[in-house]
Protein backbone atom coordinates (compact mmCIF):
# COMPACT_ATOMS: atom_id res chain seq x y z
CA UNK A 1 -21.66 -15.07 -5.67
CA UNK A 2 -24.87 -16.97 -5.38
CA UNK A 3 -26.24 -16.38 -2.40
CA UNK A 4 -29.26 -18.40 -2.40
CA UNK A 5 -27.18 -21.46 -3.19
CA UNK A 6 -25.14 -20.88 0.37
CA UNK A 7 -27.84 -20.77 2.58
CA UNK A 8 -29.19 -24.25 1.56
CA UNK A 9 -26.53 -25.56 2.90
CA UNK A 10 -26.54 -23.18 6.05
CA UNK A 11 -28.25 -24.77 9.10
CA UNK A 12 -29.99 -23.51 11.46
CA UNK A 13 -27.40 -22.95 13.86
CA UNK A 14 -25.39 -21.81 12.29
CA UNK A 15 -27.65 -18.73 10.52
CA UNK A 16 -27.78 -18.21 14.31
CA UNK A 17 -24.30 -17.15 14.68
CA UNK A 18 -24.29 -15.18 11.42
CA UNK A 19 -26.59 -13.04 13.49
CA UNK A 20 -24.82 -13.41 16.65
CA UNK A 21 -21.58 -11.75 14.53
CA UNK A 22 -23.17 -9.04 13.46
CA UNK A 23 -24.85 -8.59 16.57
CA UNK A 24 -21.51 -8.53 17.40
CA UNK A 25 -19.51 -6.21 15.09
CA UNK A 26 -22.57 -3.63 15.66
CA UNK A 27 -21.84 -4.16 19.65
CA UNK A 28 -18.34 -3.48 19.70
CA UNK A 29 -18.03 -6.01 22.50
CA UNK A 30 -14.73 -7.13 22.47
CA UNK A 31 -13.30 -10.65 20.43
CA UNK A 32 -13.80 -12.97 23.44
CA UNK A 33 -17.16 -11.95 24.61
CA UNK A 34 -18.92 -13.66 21.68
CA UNK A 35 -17.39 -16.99 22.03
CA UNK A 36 -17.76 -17.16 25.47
CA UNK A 37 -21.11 -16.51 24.90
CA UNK A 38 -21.67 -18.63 21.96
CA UNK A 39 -20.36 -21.31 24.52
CA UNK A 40 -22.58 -21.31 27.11
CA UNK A 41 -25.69 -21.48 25.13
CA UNK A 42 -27.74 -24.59 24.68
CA UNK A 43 -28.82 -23.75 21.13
CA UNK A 44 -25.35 -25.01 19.90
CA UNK A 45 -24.87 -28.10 21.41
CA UNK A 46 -25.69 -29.60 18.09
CA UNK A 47 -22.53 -28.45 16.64
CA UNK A 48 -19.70 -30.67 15.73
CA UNK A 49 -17.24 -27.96 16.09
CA UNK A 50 -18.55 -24.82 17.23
CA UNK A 51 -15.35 -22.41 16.58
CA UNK A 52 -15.35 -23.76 12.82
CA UNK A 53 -18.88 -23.00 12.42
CA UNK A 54 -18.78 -19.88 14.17
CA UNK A 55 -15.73 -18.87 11.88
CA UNK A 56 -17.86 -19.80 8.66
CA UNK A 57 -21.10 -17.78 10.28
CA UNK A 58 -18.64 -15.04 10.36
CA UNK A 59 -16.95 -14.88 7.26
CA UNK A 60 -20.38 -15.32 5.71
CA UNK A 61 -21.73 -12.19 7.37
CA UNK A 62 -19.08 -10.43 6.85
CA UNK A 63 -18.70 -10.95 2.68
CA UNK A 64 -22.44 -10.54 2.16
CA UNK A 65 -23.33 -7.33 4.69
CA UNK A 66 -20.29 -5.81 2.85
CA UNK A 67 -21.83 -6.46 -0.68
CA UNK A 68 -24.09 -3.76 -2.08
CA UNK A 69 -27.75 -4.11 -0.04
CA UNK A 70 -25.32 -6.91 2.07
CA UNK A 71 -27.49 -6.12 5.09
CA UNK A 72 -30.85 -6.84 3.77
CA UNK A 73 -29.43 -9.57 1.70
CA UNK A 74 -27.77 -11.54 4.94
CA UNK A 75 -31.41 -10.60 6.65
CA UNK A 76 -33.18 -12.67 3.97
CA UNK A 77 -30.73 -15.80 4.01
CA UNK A 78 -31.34 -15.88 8.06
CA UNK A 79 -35.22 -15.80 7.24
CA UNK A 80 -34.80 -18.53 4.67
CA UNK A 81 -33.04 -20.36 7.02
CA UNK A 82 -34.95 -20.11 10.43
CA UNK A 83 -38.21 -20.95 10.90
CA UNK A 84 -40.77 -20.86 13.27
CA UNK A 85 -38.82 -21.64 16.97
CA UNK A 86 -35.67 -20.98 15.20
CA UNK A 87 -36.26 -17.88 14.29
CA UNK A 88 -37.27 -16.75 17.75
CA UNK A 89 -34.00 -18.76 19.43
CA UNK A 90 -31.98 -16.74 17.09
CA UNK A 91 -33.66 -13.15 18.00
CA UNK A 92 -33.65 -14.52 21.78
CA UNK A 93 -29.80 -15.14 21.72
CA UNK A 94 -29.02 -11.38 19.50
CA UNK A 95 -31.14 -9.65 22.20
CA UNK A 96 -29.34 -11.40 25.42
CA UNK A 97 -25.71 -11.23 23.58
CA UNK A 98 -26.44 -7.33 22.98
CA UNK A 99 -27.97 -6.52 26.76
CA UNK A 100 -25.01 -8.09 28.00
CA UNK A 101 -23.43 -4.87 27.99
CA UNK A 102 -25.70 -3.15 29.88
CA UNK A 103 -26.77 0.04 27.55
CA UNK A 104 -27.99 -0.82 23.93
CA UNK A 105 -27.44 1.72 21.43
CA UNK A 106 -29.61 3.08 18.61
CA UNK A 107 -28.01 0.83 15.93
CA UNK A 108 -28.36 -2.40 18.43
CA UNK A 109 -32.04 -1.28 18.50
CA UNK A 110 -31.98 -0.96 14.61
CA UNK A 111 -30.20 -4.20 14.04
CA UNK A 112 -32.95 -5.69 16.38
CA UNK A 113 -36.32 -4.64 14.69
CA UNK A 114 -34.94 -5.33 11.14
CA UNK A 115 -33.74 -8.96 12.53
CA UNK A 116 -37.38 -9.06 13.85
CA UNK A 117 -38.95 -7.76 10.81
CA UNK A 118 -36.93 -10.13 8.63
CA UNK A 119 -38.03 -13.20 10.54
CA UNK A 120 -41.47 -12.49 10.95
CA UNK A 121 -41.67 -11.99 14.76
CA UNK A 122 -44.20 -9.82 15.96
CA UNK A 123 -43.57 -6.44 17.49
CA UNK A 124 -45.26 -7.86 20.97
CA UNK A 125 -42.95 -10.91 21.24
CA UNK A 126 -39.89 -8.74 20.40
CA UNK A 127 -40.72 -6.72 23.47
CA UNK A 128 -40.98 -9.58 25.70
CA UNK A 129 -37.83 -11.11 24.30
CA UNK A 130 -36.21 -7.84 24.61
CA UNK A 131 -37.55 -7.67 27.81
CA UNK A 132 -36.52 -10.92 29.04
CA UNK A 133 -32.70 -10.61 27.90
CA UNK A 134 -32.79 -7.16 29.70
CA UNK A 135 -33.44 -9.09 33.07
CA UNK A 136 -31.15 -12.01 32.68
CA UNK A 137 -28.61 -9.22 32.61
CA UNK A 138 -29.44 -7.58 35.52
CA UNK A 139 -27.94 -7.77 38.60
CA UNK A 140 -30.80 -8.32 41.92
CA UNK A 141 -29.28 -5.73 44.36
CA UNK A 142 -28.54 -6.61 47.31
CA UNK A 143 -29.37 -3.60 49.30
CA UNK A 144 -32.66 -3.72 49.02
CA UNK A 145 -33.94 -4.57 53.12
CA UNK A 146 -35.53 -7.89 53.93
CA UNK A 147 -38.88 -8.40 55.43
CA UNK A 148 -38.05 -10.23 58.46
């Protein structure tokens, strides 16, 4: 299999779900949360069909993280394919899908600084990515007392 030949033709978004899925399969989060996810984002409106593509993204993952050095192979197809603002959408949508959850585990964690690594974003902008998807996901309570 030549993988340098399939990511020419891999766009973009959909490198982004190939991510997404194996932010996914490292999650455990169950079938539906990822396409509901992938659903509400903005970063996919470009899509045609969005449950084809994220099928593809998936099946692409999953043959080339299963290949020998699959992992670090799939992480330099998603470099080649994202760039700049790309890249950081993509990392942006892994960290909100996996704080979604609530707790992130040591091989979300993992999966995060080698997607970070492999794109090129730096460790500060990780953290305030990280950061951020950490406090879309958290509830404001609601017992805190008002100032009147």
């Amino acid at each position: 299999m030549s993988n340098k030949t399939s990511i020419r033709a891999f766009s973009p978004p959909q490198a982004a779900l190939a991510a997404l899925s194996v932010a996914h399969r490292i999650s455990r989060a169950d079938a539906d949360a990822l396409g509901g996810f992938i659903a509400a984002q903005a970063a996919f409106t470009a899509l045609d069909n969005i449950a084809q593509a994220q099928e593809m993204a998936q099946a692409l993952a999953q043959d080339i993280s299963d290949a020998t050095d699959g992992f670090d192979t799939l992480l330099n197809l998603l470099a080649a394919a994202l760039r700049d603002d790309a890249a950081a959408t993509a990392y942006c949508l892994c960290a909100d899908f996996i704080a979604l959850h609530g707790r992130v585990s040591p091989e979300e964690m993992r999966f995060l600084e080698r997607l970070g690594d492999a794109l090129g974003i730096d460790r500060l902008s990780r953290a305030a990515f990280d950061r951020a998807a950490q406090a879309r996901t958290t509830p404001l309570s609601t017992s805190e007392t008002q100032n009147d």
